[in-house]
N, C-alpha and C. Protein backbone atom coordinates (compact mmCIF):
# COMPACT_ATOMS: atom_id res chain seq x y z
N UNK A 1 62.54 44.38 -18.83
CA UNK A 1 63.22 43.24 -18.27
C UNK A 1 62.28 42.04 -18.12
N UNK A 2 60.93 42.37 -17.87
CA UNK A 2 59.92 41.45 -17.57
C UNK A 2 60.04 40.43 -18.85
N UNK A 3 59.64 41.12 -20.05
CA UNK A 3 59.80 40.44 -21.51
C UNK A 3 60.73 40.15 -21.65
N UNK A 4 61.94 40.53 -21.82
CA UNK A 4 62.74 39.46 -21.84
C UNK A 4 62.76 37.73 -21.03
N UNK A 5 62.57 38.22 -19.55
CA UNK A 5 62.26 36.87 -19.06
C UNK A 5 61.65 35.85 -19.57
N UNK A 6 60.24 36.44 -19.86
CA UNK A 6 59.33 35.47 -20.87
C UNK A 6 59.49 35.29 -21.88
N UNK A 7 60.16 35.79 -22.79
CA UNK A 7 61.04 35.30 -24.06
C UNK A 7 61.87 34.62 -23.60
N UNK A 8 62.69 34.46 -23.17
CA UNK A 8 63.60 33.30 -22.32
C UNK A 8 63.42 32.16 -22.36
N UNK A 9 61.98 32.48 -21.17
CA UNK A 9 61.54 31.26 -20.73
C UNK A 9 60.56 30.35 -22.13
N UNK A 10 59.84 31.48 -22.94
CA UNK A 10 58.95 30.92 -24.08
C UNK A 10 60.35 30.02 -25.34
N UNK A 11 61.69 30.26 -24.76
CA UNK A 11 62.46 29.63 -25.84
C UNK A 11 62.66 28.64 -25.15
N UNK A 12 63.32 28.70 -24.23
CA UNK A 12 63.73 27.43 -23.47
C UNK A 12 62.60 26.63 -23.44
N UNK A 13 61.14 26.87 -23.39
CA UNK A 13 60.43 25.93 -23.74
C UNK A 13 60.28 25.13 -24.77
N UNK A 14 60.40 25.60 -26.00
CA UNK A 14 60.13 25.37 -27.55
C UNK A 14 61.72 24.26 -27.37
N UNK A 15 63.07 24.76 -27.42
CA UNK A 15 63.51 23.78 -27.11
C UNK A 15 63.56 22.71 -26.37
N UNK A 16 63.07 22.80 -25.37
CA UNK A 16 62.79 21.01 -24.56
C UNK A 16 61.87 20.54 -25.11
N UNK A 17 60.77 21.64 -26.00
CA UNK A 17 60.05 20.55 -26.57
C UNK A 17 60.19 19.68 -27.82
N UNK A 18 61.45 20.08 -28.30
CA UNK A 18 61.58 19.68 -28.95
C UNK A 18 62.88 17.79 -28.98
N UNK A 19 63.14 17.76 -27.68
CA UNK A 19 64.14 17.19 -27.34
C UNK A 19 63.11 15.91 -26.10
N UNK A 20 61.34 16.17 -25.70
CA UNK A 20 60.66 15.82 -24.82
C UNK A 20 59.12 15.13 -25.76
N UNK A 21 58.63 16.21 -26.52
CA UNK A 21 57.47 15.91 -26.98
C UNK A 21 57.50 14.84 -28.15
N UNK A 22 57.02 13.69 -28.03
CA UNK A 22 56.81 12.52 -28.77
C UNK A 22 56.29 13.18 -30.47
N UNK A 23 56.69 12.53 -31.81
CA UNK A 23 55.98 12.86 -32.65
C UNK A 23 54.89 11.89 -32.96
N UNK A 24 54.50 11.69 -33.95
CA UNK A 24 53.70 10.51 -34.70
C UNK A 24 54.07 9.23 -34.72
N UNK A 25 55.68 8.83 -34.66
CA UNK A 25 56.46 7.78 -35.01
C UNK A 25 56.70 7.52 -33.31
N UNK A 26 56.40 8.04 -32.28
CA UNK A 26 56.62 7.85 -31.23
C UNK A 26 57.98 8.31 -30.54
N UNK A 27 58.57 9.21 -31.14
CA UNK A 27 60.28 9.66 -31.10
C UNK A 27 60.14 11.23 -30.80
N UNK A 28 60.67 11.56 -29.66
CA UNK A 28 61.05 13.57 -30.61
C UNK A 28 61.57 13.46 -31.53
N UNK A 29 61.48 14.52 -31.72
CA UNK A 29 62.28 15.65 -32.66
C UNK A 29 63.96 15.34 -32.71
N UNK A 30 64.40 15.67 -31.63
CA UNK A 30 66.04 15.79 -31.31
C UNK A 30 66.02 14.44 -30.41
N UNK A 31 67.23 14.15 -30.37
CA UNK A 31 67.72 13.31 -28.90
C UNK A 31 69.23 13.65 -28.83
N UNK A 32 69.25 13.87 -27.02
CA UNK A 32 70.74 14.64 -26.98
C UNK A 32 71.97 13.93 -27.28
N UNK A 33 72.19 12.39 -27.97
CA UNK A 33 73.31 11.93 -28.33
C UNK A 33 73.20 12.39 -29.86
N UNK A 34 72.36 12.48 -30.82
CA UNK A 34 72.60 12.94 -31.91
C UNK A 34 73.09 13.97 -31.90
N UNK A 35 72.50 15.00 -31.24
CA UNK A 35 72.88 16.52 -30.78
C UNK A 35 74.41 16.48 -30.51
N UNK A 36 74.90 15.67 -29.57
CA UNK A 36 76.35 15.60 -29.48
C UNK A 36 76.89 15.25 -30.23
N UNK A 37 76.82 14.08 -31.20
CA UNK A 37 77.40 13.48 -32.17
C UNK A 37 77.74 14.24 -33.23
N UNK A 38 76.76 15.55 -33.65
CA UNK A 38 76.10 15.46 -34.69
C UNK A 38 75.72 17.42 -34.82
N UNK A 39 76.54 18.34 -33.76
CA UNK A 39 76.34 19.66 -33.65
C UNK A 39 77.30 20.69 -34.64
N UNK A 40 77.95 19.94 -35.18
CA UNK A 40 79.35 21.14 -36.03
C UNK A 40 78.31 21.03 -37.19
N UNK A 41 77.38 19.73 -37.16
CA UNK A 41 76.69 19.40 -38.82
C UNK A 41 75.05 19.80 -38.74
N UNK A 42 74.79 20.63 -38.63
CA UNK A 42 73.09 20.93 -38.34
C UNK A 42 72.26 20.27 -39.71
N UNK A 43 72.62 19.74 -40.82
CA UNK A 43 71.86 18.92 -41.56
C UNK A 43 71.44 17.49 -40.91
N UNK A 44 72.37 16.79 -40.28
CA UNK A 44 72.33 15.81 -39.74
C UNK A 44 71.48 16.06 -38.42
N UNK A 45 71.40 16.29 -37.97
CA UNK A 45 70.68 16.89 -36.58
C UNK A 45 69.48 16.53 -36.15
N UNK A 46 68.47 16.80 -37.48
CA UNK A 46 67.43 16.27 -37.48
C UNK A 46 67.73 14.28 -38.17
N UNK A 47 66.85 13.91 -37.45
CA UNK A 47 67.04 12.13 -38.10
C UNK A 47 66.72 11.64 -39.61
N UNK A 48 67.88 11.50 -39.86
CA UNK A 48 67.18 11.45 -42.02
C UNK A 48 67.41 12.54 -42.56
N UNK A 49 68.02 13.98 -41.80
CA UNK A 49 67.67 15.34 -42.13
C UNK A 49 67.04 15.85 -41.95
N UNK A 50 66.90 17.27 -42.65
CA UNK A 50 65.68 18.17 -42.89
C UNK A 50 65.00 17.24 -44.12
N UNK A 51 65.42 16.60 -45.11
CA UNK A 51 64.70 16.23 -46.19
C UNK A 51 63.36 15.44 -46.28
N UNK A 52 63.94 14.74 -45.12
CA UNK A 52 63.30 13.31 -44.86
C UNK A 52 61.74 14.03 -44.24
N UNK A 53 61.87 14.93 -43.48
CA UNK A 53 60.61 15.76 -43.35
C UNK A 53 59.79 16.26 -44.26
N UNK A 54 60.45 16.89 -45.23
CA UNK A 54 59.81 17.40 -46.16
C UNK A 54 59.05 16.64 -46.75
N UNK A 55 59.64 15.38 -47.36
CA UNK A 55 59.52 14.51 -48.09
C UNK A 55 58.53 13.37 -47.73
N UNK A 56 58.54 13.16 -46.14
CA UNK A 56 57.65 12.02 -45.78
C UNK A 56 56.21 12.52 -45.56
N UNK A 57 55.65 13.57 -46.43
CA UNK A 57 54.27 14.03 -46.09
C UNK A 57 54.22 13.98 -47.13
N UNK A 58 54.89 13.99 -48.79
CA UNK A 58 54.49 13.43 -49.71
C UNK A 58 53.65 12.01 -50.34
N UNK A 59 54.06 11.34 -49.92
CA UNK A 59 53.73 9.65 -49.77
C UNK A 59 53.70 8.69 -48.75
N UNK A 60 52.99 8.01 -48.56
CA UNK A 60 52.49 7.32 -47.21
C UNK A 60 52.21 5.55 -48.03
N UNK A 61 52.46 4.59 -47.34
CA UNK A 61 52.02 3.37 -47.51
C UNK A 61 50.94 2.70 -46.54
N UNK A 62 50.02 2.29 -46.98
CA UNK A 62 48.78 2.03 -46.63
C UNK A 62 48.73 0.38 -46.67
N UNK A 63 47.80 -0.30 -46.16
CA UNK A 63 47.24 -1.79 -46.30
C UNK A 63 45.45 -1.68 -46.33
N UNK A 64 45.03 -2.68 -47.25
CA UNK A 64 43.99 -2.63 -47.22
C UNK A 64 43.19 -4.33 -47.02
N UNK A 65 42.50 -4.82 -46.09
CA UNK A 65 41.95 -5.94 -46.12
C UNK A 65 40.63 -5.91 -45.96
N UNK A 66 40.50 -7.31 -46.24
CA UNK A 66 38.87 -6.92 -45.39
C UNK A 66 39.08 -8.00 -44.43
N UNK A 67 37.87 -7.61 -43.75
CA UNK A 67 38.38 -8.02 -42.26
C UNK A 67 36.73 -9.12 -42.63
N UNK A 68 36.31 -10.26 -41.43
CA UNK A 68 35.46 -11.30 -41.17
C UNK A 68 34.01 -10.85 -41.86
N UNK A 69 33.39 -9.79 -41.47
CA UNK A 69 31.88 -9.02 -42.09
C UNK A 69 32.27 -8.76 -43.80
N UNK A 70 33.43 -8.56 -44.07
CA UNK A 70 33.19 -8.42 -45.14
C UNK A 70 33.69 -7.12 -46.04
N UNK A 71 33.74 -5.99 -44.66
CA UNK A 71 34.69 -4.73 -44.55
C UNK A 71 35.71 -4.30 -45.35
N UNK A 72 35.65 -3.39 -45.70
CA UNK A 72 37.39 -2.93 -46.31
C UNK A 72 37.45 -2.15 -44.58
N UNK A 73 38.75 -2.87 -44.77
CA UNK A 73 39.57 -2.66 -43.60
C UNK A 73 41.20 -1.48 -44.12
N UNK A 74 41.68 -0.75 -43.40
CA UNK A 74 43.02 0.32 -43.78
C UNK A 74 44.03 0.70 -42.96
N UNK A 75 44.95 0.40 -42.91
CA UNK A 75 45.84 0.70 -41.71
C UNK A 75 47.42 0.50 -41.97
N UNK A 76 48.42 1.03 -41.38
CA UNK A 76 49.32 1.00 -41.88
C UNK A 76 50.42 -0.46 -41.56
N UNK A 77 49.65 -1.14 -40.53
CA UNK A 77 49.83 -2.13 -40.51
C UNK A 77 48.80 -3.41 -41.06
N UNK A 78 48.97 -4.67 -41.20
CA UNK A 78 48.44 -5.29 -41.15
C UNK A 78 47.90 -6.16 -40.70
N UNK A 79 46.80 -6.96 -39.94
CA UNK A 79 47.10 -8.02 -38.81
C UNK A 79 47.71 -9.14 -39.44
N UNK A 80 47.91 -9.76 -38.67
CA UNK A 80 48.90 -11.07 -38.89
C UNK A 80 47.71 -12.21 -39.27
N UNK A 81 47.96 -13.03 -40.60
CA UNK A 81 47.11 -14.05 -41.09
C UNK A 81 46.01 -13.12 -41.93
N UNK A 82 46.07 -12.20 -42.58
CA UNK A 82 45.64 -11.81 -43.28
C UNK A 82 46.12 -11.41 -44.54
N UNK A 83 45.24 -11.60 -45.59
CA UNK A 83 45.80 -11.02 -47.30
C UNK A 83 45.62 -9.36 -47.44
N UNK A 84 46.58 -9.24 -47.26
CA UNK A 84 46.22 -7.26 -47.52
C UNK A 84 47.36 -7.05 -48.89
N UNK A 85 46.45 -5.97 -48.99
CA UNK A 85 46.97 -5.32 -50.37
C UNK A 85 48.01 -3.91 -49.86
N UNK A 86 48.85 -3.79 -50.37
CA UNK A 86 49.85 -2.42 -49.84
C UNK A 86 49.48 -1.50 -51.36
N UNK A 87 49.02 -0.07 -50.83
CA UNK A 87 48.35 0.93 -51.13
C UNK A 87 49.59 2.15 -50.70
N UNK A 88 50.03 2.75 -52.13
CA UNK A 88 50.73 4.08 -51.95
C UNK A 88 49.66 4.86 -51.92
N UNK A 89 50.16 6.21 -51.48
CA UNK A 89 48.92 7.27 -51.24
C UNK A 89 49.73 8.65 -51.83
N UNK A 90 49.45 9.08 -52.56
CA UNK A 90 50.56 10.50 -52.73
C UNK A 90 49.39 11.53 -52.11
N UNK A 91 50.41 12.47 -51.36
CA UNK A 91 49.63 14.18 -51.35
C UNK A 91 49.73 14.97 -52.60
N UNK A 92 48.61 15.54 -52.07
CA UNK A 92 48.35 16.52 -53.16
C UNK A 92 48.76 17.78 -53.18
């Protein structure tokens, strides 16, 4: 009975974290109006899909400047008043 509890509790965690913990883009995972909107359709569920996951670790867009010293500078933004070059990146 003990294990079960903690299986329980180790799920109910994994789900809030998934609905709580920020990703890279600054967003979870889930948010509970998609979830409502969006539960008879579990492709939709995730934002963009499942695809859009798969897919966005393939290729990335980059900027490259140089900055006052003279630097190559890289970032996915660019500062403002600067000439940057936009740089695809594929994985390997």
């Amino acid at each position: 009975m003990r294990y079960f509890l903690i299986l329980l509790v180790l799920i109910a965690a994994v789900v809030a974290a998934l609905f709580f913990v920020p990703l890279e883009n600054g967003k979870p995972l889930l948010n509970w109006q998609q979830v409502e909107d969006n539960w008879q359709d579990p492709d939709q569920l995730l934002d963009g899909g499942v695809e859009s996951l798969v897919n966005k670790s393939e290729q990335t867009t980059l900027f490259r400047w140089r900055d006052p010293q003279g630097n190559w500078q890289y970032g996915q933004i660019p500062p403002p008043g600067v000439d940057a070059e936009e740089m695809t990146i594929q994985a390997r």
